[in-house]
PDB file of N, CA and C in Angstrom:
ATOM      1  N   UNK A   1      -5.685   4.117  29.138  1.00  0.00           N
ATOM      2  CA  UNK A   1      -5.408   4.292  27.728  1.00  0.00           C
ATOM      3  C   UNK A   1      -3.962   3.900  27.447  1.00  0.00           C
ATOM      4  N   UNK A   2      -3.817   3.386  26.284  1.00  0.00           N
ATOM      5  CA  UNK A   2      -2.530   3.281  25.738  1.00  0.00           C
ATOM      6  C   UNK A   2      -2.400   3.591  24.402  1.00  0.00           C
ATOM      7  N   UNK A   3      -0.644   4.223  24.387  1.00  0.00           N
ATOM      8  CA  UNK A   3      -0.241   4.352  22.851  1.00  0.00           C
ATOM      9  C   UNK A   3       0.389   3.135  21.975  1.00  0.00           C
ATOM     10  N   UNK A   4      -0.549   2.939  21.062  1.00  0.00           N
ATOM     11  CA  UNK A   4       0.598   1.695  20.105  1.00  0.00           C
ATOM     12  C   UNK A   4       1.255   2.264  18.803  1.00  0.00           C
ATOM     13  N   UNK A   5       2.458   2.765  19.590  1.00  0.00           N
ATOM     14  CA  UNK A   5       3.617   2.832  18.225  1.00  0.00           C
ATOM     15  C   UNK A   5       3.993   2.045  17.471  1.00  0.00           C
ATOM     16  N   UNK A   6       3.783   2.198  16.135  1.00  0.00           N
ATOM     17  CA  UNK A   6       4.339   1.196  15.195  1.00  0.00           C
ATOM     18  C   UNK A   6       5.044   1.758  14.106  1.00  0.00           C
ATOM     19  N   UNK A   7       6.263   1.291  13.863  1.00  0.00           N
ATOM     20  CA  UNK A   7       7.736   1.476  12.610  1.00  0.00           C
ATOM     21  C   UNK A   7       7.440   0.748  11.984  1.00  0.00           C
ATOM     22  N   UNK A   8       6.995   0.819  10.666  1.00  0.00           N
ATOM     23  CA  UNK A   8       6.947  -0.051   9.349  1.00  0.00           C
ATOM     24  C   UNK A   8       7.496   0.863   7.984  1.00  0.00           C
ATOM     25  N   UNK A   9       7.906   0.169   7.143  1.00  0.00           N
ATOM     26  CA  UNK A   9       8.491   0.641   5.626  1.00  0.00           C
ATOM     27  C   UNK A   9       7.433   1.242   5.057  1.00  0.00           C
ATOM     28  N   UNK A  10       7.671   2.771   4.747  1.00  0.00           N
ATOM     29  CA  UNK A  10       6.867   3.633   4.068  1.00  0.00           C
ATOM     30  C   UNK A  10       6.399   3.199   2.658  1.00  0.00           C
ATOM     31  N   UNK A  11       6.668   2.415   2.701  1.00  0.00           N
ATOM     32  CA  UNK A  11       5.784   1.389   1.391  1.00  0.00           C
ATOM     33  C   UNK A  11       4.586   0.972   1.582  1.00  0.00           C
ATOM     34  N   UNK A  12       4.270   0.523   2.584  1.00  0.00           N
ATOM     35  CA  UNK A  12       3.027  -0.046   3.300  1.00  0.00           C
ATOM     36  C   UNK A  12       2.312   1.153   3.658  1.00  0.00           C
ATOM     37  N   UNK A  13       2.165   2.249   3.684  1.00  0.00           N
ATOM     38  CA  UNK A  13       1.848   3.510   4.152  1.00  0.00           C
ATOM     39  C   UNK A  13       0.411   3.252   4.362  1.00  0.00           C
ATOM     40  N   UNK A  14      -0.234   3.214   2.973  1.00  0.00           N
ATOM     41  CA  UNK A  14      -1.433   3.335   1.638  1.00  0.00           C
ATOM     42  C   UNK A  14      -2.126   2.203   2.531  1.00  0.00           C
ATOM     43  N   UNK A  15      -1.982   0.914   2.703  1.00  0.00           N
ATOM     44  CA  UNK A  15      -2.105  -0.132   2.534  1.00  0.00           C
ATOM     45  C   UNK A  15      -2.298  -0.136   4.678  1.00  0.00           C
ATOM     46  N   UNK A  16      -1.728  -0.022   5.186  1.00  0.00           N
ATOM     47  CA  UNK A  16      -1.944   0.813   6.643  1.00  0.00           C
ATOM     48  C   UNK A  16      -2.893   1.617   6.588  1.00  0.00           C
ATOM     49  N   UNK A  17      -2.883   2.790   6.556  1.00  0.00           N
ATOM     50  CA  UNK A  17      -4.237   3.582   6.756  1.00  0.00           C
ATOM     51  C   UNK A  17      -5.009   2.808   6.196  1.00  0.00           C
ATOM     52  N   UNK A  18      -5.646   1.804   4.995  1.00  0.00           N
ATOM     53  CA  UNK A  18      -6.149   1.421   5.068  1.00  0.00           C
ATOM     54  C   UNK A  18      -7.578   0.319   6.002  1.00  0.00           C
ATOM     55  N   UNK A  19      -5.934  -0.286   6.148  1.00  0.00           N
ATOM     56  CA  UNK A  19      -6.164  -1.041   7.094  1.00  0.00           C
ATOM     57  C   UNK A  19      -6.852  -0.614   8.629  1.00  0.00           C
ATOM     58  N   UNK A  20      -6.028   0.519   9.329  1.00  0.00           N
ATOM     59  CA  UNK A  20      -6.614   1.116  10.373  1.00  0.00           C
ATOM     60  C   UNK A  20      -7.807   1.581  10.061  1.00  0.00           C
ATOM     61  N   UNK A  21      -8.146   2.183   8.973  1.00  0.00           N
ATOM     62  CA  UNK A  21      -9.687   3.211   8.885  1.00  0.00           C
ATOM     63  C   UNK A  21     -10.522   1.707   9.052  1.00  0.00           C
ATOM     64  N   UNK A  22     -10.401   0.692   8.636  1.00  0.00           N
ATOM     65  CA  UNK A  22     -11.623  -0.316   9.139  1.00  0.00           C
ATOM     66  C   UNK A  22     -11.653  -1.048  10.383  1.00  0.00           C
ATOM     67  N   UNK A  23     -10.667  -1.075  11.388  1.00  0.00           N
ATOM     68  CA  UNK A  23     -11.028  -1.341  12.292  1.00  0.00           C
ATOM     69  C   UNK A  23     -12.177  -0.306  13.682  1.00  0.00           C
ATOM     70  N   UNK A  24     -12.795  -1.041  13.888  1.00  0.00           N
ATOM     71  CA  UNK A  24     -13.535   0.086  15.003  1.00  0.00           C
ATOM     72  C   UNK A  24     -12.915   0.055  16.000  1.00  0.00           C
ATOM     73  N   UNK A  25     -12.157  -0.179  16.524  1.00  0.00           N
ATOM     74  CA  UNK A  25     -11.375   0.075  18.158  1.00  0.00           C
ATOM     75  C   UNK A  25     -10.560   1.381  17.518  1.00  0.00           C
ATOM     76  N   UNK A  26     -10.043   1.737  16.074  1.00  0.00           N
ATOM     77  CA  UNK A  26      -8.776   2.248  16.197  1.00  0.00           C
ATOM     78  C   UNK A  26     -10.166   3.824  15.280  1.00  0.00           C
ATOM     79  N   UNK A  27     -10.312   4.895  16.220  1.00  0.00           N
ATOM     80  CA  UNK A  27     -10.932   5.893  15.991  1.00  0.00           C
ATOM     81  C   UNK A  27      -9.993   7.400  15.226  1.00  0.00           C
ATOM     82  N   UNK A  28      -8.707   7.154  15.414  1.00  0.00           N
ATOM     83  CA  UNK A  28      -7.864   7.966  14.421  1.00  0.00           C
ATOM     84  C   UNK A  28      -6.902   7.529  14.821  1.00  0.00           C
ATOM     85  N   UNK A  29      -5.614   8.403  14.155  1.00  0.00           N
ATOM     86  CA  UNK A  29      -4.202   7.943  14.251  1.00  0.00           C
ATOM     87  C   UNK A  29      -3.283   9.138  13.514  1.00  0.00           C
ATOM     88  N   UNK A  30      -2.255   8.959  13.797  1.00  0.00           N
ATOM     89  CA  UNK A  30      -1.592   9.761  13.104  1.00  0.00           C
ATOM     90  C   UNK A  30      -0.444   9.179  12.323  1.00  0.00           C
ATOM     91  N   UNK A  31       0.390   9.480  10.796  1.00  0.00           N
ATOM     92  CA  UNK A  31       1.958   9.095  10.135  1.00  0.00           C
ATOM     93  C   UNK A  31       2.503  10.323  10.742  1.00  0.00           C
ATOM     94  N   UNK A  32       3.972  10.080  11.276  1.00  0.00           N
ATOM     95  CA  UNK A  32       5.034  10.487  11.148  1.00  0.00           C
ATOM     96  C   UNK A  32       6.019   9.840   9.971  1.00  0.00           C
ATOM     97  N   UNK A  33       6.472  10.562   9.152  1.00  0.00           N
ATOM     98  CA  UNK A  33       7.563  10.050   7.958  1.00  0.00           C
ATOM     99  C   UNK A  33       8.655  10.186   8.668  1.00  0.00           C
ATOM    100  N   UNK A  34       9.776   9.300   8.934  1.00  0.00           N
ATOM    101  CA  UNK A  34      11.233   9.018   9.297  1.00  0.00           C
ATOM    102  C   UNK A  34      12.204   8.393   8.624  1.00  0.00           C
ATOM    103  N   UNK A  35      13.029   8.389   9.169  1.00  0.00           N
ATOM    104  CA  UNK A  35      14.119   8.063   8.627  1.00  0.00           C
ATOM    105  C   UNK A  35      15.420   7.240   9.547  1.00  0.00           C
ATOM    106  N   UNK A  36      15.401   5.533   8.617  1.00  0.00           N
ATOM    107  CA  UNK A  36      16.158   4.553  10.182  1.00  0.00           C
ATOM    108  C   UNK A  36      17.340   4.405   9.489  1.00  0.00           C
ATOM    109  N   UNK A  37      18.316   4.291  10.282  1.00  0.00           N
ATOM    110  CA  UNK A  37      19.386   4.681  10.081  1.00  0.00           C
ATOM    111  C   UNK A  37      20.182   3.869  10.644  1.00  0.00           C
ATOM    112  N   UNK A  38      20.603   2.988  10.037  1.00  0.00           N
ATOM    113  CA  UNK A  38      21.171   1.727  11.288  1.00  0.00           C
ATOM    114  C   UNK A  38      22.312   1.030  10.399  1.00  0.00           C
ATOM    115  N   UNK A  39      23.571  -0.313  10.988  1.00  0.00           N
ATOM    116  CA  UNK A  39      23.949  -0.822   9.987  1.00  0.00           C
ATOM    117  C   UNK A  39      23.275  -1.914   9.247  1.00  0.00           C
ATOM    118  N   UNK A  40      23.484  -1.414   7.839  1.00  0.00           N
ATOM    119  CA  UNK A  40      22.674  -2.989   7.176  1.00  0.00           C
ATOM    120  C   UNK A  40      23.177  -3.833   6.412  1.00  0.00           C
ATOM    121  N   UNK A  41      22.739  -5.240   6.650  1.00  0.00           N
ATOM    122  CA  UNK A  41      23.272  -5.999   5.952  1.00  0.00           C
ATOM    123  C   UNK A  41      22.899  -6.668   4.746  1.00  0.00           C
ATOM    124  N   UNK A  42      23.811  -6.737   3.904  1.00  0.00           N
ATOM    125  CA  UNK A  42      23.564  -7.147   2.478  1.00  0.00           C
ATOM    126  C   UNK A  42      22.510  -8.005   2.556  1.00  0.00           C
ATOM    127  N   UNK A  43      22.436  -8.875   3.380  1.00  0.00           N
ATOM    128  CA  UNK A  43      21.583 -10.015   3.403  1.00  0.00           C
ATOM    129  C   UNK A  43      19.987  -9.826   4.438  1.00  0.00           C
ATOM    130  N   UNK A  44      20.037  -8.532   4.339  1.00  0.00           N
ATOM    131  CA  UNK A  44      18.336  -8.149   5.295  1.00  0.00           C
ATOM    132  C   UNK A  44      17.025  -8.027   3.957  1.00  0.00           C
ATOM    133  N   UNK A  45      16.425  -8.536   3.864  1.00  0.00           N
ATOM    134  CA  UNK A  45      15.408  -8.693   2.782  1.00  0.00           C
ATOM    135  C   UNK A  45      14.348  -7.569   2.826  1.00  0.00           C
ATOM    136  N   UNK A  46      14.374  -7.057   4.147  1.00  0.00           N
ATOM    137  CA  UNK A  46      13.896  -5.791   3.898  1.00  0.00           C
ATOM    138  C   UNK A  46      14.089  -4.152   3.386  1.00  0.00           C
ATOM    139  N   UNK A  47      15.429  -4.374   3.176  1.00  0.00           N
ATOM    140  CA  UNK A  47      16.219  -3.536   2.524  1.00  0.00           C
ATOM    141  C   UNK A  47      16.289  -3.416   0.557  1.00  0.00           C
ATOM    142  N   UNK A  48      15.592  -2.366   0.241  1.00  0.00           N
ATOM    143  CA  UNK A  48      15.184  -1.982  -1.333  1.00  0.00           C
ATOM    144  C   UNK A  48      16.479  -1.647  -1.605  1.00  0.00           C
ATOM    145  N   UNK A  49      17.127  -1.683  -2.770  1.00  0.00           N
ATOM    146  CA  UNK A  49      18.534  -1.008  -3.795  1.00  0.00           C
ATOM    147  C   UNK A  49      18.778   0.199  -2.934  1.00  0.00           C
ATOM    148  N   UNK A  50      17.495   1.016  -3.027  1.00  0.00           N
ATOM    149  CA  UNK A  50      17.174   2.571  -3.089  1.00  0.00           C
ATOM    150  C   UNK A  50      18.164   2.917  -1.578  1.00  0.00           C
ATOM    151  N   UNK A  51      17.501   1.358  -0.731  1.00  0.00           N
ATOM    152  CA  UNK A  51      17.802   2.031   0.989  1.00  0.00           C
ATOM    153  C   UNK A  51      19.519   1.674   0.892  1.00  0.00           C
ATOM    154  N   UNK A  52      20.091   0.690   0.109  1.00  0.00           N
ATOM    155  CA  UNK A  52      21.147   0.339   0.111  1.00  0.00           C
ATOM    156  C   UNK A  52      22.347   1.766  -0.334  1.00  0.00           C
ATOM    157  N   UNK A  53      21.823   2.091  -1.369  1.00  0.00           N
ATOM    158  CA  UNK A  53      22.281   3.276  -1.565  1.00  0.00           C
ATOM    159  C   UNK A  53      22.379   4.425  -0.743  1.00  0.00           C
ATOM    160  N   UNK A  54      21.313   4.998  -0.309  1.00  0.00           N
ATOM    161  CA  UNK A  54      21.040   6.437   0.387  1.00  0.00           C
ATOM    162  C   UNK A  54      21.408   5.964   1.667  1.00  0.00           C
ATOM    163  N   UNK A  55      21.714   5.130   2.301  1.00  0.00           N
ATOM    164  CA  UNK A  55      22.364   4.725   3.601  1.00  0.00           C
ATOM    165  C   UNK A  55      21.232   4.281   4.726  1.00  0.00           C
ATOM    166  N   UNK A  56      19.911   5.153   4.199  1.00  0.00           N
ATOM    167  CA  UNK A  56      18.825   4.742   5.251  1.00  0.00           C
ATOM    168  C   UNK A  56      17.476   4.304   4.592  1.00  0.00           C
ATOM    169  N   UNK A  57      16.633   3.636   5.826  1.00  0.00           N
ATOM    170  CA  UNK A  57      15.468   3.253   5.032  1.00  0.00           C
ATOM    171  C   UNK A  57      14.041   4.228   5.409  1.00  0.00           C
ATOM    172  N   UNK A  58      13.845   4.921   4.549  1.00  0.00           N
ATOM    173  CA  UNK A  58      12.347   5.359   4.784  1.00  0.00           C
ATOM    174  C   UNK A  58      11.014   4.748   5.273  1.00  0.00           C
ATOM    175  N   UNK A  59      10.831   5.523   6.489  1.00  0.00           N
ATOM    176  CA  UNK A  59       9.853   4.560   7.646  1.00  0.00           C
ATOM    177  C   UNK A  59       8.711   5.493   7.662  1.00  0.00           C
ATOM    178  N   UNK A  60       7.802   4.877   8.065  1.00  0.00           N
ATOM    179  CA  UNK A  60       6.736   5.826   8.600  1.00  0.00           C
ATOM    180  C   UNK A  60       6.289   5.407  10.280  1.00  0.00           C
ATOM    181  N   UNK A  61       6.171   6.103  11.241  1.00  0.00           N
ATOM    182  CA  UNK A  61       5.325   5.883  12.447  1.00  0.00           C
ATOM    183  C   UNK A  61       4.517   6.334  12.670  1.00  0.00           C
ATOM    184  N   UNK A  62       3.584   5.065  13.573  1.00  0.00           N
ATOM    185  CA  UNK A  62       2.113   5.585  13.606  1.00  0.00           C
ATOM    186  C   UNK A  62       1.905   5.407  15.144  1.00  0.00           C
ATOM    187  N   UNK A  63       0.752   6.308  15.238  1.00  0.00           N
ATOM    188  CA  UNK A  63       0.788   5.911  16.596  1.00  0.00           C
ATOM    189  C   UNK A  63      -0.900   6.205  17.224  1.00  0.00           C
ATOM    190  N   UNK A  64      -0.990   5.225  17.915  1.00  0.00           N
ATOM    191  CA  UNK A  64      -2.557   5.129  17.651  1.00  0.00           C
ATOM    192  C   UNK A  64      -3.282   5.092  19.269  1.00  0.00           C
ATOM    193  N   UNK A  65      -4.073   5.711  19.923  1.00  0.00           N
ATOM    194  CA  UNK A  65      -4.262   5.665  21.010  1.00  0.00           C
ATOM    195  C   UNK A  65      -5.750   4.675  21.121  1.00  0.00           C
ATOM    196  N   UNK A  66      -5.580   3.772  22.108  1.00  0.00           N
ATOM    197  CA  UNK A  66      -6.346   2.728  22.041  1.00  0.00           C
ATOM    198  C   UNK A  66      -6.695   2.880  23.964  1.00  0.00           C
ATOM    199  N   UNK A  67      -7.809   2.421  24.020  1.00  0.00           N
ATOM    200  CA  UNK A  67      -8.244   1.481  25.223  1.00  0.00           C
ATOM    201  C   UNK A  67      -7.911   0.819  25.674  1.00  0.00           C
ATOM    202  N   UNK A  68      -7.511   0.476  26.827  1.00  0.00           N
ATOM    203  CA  UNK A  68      -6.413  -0.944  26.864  1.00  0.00           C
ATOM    204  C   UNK A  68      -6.612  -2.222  26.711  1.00  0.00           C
ATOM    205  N   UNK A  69      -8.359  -2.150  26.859  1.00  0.00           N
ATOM    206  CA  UNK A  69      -9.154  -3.793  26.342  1.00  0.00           C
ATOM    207  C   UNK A  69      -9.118  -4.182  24.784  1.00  0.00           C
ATOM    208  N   UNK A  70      -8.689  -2.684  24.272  1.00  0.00           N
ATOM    209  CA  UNK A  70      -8.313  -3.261  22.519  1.00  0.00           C
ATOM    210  C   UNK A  70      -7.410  -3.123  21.955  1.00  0.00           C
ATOM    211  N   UNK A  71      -6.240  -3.405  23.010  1.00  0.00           N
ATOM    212  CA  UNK A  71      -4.491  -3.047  22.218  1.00  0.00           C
ATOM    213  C   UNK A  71      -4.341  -4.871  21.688  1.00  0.00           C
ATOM    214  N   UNK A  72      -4.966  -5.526  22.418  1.00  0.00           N
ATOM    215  CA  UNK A  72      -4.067  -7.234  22.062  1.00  0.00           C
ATOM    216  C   UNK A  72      -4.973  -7.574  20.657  1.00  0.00           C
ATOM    217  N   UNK A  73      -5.997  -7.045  20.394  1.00  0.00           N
ATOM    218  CA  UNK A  73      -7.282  -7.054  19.424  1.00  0.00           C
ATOM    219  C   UNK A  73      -6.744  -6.463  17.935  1.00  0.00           C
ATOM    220  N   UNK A  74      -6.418  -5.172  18.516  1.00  0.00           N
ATOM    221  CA  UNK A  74      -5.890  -4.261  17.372  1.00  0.00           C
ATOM    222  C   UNK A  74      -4.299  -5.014  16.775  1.00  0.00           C
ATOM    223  N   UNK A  75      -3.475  -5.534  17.461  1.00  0.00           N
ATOM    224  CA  UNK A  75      -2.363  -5.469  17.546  1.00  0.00           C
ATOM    225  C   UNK A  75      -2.575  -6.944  16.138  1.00  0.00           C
ATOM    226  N   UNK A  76      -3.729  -8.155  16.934  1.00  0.00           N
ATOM    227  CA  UNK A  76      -3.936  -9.541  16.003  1.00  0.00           C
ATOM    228  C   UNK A  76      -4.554  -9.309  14.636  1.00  0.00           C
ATOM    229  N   UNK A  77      -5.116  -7.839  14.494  1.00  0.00           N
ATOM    230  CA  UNK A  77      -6.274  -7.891  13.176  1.00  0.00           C
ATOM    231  C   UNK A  77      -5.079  -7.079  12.642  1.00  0.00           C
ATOM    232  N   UNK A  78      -3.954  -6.420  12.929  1.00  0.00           N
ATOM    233  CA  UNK A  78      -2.856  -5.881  11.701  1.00  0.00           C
ATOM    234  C   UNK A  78      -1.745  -7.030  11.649  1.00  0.00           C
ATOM    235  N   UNK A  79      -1.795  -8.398  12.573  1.00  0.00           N
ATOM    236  CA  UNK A  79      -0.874  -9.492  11.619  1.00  0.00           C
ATOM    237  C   UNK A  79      -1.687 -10.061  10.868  1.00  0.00           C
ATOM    238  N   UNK A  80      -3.007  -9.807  11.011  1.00  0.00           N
ATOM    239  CA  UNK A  80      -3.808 -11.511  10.612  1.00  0.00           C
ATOM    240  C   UNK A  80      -4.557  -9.948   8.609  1.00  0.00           C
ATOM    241  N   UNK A  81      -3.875  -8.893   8.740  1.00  0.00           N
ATOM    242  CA  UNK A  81      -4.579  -8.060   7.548  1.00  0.00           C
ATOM    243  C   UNK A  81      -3.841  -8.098   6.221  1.00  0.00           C
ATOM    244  N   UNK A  82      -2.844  -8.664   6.405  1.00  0.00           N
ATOM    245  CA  UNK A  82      -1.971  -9.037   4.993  1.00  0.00           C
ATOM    246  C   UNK A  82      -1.664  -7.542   4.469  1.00  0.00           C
ATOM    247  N   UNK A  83      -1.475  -6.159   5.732  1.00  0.00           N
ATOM    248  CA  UNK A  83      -1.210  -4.967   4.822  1.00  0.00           C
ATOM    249  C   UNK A  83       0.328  -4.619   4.417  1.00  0.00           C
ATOM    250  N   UNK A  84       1.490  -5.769   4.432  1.00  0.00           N
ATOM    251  CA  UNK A  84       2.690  -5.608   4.654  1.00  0.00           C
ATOM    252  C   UNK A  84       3.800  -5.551   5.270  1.00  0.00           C
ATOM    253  N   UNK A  85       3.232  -5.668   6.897  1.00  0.00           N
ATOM    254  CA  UNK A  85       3.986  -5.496   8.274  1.00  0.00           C
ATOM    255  C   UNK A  85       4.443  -6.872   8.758  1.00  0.00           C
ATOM    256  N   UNK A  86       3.924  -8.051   8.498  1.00  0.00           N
ATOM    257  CA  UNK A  86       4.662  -9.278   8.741  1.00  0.00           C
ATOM    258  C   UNK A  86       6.168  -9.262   8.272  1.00  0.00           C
ATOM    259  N   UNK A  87       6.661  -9.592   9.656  1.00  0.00           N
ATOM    260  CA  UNK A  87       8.473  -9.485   9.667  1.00  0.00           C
ATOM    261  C   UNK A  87       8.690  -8.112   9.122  1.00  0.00           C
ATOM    262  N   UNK A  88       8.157  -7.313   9.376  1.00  0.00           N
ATOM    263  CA  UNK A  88       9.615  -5.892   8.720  1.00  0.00           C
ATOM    264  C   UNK A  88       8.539  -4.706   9.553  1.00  0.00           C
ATOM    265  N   UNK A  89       8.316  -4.342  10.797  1.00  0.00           N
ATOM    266  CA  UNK A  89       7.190  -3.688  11.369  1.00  0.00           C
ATOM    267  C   UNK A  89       7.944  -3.645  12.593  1.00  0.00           C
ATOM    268  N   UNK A  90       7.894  -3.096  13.725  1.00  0.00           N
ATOM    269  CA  UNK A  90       8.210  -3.514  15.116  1.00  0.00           C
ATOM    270  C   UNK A  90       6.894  -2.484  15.629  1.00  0.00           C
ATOM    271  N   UNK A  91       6.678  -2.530  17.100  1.00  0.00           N
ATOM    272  CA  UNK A  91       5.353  -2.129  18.010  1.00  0.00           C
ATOM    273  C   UNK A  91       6.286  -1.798  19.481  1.00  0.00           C
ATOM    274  N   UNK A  92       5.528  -0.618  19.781  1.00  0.00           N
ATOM    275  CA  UNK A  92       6.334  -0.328  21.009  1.00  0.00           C
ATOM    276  C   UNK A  92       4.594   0.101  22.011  1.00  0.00           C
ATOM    277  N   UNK A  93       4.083  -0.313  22.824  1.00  0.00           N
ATOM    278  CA  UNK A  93       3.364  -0.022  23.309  1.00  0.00           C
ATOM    279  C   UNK A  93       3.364   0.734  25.154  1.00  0.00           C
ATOM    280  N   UNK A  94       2.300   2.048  24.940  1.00  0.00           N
ATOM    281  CA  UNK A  94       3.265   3.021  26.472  1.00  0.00           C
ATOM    282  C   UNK A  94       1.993   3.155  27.334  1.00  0.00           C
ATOM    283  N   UNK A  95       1.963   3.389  28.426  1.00  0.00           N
ATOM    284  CA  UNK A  95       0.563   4.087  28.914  1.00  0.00           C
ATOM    285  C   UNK A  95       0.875   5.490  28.472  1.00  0.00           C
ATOM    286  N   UNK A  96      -1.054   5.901  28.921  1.00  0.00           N
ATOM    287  CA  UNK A  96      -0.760   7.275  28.537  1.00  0.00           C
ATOM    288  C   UNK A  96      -1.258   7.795  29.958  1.00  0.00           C
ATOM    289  N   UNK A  97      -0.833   8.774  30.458  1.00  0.00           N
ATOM    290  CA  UNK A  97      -1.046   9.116  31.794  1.00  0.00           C
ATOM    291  C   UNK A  97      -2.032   9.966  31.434  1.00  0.00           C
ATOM    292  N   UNK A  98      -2.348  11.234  30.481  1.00  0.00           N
ATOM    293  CA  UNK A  98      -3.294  12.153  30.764  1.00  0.00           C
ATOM    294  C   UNK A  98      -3.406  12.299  29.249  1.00  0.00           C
ATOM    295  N   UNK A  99      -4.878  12.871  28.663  1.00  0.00           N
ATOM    296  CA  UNK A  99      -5.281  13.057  27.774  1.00  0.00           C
ATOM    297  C   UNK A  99      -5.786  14.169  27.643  1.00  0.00           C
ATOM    298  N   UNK A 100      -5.905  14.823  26.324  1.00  0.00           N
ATOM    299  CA  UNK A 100      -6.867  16.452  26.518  1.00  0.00           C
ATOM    300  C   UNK A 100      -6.507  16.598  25.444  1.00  0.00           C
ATOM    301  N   UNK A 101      -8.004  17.899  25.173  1.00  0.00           N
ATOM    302  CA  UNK A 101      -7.601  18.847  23.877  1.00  0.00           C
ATOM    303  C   UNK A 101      -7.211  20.240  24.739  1.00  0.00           C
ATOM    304  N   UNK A 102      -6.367  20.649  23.736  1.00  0.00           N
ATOM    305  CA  UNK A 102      -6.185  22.342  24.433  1.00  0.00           C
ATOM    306  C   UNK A 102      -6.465  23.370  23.402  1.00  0.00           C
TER     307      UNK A 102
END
């Protein structure tokens, strides 16, 4: 099993879950709401007035536990879904050593 973390602009939120509830490899997931905090430059296009001001940009992470035969699958049907994540998204993908409910 693996986890695919993904950081995208809490704008796309709506438009994400979307997107995930129709794929069948991806069976749930979870948002974390965050907050990135980095230096930015006048000239980053992903940066709203709002983030220019308040110093940071409001993110959401998701993180989605997949099979490992459907991380390269899952990963092509959210560039190829037009939900907002082209250029302004990053993916961090981990094993997962052990799984369970408790």
């Amino acid at each position: 099993m693996k986890n695919l973390m993904l950081i995208a602009h809490a704008d796309v939120k709506q438009a994400l879950a979307d997107t995930l509830r129709n794929l069948e490899q991806v069976s749930d997931f979870t948002f974390t709401n965050i907050e990135s905090h980095s230096v930015q430059s006048e000239y980053d296009t992903a940066l709203f007035a709002r983030d220019r001001v308040v110093g940071y940009t409001p993110q959401v992470r998701v993180d989605i536990l997949l099979h490992d035969a459907d991380v390269d699958d899952v990963l092509q049907a959210l560039r190829a879904a037009g939900c907002g994540l082209a250029g302004c998204a990053m993916y961090q993908i981990t094993a997962v050593e052990k799984q369970g409910s408790l």
